[in-house]
PDB file of N, CA and C in Angstrom:
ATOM      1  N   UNK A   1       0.834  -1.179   0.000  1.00  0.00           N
ATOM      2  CA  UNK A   1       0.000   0.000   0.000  1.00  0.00           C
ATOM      3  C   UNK A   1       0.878   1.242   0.000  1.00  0.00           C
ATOM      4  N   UNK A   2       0.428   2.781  -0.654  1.00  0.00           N
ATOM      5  CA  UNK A   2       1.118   3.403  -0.634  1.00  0.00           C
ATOM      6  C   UNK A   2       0.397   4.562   0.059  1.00  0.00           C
ATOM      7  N   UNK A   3       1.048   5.641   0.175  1.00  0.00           N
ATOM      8  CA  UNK A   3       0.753   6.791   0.914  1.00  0.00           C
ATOM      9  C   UNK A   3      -0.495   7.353   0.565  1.00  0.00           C
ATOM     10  N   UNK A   4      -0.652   7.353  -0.893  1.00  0.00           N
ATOM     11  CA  UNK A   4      -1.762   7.750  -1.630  1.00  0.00           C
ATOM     12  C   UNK A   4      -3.195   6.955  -0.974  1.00  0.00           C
ATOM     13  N   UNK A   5      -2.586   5.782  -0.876  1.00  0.00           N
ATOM     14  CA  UNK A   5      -3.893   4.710  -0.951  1.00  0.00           C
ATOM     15  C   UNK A   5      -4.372   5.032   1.191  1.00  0.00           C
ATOM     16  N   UNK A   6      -3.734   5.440   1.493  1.00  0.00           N
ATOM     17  CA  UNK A   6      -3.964   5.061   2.597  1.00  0.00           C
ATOM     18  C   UNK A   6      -4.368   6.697   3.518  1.00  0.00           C
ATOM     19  N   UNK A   7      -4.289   7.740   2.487  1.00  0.00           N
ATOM     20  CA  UNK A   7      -4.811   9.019   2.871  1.00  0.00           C
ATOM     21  C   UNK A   7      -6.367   9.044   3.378  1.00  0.00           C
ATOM     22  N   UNK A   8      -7.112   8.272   1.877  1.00  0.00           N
ATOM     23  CA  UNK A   8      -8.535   8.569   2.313  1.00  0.00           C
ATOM     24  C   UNK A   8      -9.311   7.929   3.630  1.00  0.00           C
ATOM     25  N   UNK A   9      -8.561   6.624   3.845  1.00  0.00           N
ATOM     26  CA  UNK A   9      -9.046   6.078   5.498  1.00  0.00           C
ATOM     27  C   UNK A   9      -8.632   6.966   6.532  1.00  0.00           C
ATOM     28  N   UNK A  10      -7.535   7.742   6.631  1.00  0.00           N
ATOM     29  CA  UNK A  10      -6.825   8.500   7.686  1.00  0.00           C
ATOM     30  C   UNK A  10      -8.186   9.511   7.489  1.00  0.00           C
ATOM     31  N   UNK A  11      -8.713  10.306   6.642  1.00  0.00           N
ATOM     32  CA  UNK A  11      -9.581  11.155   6.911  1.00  0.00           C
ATOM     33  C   UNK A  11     -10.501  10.691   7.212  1.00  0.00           C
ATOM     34  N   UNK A  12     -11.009   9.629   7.076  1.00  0.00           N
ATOM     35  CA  UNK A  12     -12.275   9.182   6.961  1.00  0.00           C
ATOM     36  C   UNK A  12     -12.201   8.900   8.566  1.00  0.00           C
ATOM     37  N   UNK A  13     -11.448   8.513   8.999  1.00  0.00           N
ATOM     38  CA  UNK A  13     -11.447   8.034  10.569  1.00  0.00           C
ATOM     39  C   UNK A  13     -11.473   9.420  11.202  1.00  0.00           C
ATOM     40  N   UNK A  14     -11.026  10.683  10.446  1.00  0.00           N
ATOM     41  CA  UNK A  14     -10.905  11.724  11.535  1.00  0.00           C
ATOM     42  C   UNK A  14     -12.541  12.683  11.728  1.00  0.00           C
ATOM     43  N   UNK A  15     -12.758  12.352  10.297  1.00  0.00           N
ATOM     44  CA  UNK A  15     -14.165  12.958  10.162  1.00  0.00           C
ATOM     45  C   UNK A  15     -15.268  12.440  11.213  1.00  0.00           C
ATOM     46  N   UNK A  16     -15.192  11.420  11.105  1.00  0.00           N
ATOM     47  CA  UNK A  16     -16.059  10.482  12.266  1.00  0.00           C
ATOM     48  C   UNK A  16     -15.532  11.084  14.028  1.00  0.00           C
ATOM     49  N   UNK A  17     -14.018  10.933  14.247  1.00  0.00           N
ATOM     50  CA  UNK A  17     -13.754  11.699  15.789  1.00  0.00           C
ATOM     51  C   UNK A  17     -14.337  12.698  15.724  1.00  0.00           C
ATOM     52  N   UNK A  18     -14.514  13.853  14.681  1.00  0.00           N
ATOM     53  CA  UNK A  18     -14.724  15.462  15.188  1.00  0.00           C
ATOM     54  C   UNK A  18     -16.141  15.464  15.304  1.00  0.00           C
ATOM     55  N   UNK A  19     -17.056  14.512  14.390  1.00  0.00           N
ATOM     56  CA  UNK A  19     -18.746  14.096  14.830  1.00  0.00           C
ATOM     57  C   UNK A  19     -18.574  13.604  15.712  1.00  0.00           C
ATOM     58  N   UNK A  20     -18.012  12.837  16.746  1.00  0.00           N
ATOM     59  CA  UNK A  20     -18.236  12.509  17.814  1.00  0.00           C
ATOM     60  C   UNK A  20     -18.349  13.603  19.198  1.00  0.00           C
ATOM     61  N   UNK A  21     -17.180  14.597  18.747  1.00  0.00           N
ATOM     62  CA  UNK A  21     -16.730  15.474  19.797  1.00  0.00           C
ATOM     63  C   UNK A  21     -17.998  16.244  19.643  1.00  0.00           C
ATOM     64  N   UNK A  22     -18.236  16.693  18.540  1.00  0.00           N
ATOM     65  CA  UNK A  22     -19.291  17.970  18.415  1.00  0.00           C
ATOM     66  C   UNK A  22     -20.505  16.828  19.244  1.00  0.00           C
ATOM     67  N   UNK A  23     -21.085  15.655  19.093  1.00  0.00           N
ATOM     68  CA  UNK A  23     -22.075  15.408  19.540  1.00  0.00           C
ATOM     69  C   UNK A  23     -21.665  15.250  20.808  1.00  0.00           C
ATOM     70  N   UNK A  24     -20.927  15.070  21.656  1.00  0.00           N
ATOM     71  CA  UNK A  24     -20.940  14.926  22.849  1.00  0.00           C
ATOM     72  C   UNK A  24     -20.937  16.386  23.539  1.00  0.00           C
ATOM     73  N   UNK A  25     -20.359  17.641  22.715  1.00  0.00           N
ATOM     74  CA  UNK A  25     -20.453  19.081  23.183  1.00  0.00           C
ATOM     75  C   UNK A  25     -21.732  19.510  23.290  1.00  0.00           C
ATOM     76  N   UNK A  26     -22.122  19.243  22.138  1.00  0.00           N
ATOM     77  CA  UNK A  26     -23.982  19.163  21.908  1.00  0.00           C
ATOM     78  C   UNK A  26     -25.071  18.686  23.089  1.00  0.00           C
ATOM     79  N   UNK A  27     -24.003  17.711  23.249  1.00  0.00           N
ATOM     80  CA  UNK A  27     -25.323  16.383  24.506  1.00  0.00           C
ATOM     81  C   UNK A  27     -24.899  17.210  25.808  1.00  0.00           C
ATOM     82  N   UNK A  28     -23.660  17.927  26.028  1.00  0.00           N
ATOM     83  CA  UNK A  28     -23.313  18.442  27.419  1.00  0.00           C
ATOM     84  C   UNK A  28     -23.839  19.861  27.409  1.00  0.00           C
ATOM     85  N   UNK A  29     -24.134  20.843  26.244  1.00  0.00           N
ATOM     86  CA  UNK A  29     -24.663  21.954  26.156  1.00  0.00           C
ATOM     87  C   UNK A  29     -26.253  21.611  26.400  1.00  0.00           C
ATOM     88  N   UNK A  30     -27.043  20.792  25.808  1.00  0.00           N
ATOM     89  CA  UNK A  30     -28.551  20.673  26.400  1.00  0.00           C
ATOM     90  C   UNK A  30     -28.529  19.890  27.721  1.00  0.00           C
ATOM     91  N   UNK A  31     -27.743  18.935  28.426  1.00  0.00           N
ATOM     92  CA  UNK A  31     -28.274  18.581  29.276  1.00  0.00           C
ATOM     93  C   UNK A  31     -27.753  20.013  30.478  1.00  0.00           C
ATOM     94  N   UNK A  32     -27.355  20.830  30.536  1.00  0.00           N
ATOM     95  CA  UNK A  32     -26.643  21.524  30.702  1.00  0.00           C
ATOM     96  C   UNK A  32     -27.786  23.186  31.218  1.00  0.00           C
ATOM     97  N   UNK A  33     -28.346  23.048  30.234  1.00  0.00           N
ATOM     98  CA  UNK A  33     -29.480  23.960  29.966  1.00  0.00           C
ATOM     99  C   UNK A  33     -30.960  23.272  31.151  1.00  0.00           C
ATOM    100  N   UNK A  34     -30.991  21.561  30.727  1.00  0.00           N
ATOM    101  CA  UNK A  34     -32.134  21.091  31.106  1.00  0.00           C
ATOM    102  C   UNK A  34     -31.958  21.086  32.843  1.00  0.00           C
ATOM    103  N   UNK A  35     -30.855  21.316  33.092  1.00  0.00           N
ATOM    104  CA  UNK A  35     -30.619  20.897  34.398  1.00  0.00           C
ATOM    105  C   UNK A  35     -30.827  22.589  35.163  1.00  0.00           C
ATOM    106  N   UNK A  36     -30.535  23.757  34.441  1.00  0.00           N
ATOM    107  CA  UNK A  36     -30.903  24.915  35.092  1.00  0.00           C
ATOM    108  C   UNK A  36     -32.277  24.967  35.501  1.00  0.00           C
ATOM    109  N   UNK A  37     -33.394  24.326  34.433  1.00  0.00           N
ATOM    110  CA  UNK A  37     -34.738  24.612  34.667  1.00  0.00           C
ATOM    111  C   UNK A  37     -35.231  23.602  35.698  1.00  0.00           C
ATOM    112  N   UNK A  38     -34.721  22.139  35.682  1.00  0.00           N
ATOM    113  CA  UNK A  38     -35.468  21.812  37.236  1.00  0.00           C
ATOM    114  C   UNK A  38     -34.678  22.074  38.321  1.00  0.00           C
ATOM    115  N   UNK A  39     -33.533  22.833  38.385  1.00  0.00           N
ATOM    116  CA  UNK A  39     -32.855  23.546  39.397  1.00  0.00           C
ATOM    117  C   UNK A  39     -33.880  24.568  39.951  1.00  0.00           C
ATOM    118  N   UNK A  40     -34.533  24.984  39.083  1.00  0.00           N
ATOM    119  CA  UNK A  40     -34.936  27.054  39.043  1.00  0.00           C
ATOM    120  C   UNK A  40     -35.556  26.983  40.468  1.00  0.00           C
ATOM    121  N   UNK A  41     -36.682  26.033  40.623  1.00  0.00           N
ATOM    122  CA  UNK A  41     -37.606  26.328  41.954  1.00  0.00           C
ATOM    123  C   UNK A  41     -36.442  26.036  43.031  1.00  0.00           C
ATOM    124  N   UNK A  42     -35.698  25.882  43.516  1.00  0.00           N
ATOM    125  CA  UNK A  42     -34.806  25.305  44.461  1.00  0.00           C
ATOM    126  C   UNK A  42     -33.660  26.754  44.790  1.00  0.00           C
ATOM    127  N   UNK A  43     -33.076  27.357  43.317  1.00  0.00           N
ATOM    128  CA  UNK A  43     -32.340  28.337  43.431  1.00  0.00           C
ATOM    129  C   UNK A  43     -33.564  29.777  44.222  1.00  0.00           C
ATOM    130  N   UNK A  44     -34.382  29.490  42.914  1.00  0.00           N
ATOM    131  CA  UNK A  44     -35.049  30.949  43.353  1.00  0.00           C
ATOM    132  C   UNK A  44     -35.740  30.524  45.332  1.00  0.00           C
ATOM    133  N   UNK A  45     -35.306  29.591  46.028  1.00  0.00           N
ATOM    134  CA  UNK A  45     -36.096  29.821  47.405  1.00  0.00           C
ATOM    135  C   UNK A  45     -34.403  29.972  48.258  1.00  0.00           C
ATOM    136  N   UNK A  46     -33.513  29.177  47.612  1.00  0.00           N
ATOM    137  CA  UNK A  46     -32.077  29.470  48.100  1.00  0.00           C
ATOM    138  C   UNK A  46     -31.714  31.157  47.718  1.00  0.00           C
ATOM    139  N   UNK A  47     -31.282  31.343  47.029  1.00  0.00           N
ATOM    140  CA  UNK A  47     -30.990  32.833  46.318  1.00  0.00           C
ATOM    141  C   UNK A  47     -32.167  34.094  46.580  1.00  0.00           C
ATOM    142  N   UNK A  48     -33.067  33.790  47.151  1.00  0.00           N
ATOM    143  CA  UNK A  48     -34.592  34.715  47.031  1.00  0.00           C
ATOM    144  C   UNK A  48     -34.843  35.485  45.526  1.00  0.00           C
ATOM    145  N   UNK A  49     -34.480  34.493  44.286  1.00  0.00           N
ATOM    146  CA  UNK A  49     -34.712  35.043  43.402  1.00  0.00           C
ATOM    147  C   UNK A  49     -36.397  35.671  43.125  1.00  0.00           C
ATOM    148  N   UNK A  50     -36.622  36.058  42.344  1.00  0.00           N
ATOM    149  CA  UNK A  50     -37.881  36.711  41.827  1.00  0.00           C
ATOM    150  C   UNK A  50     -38.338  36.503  40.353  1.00  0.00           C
ATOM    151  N   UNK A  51     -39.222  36.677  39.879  1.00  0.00           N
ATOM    152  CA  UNK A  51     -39.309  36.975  38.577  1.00  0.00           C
ATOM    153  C   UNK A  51     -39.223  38.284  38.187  1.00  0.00           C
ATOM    154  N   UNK A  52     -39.520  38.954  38.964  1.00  0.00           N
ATOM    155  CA  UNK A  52     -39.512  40.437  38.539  1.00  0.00           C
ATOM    156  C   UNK A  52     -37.606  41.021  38.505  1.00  0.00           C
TER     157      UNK A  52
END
């Protein structure tokens, strides 16, 4: 095998890591979000937040 032949698997394997990373940034940015909102009632009686 030569250098040539063996380029397109090297990308092909890297394309797949950087979809992985982005989906796991993805999965930690919404669970991330989901976890502020059943926090909220708990902060706002700790913190005396408000809505106003």
């Amino acid at each position: 095998m030569t250098a040539d032949e063996q380029a397109p698997t090297r990308i092909g394997r890297y394309r797949w890591v950087i979809c992985a990373l982005l989906f796991f940034a993805l999965t930690i940015n919404y669970v991330d979000r989901q976890v502020l909102g059943v926090l909220k009632p708990h902060l706002e009686t700790e913190l005396g937040w408000s809505e106003t």
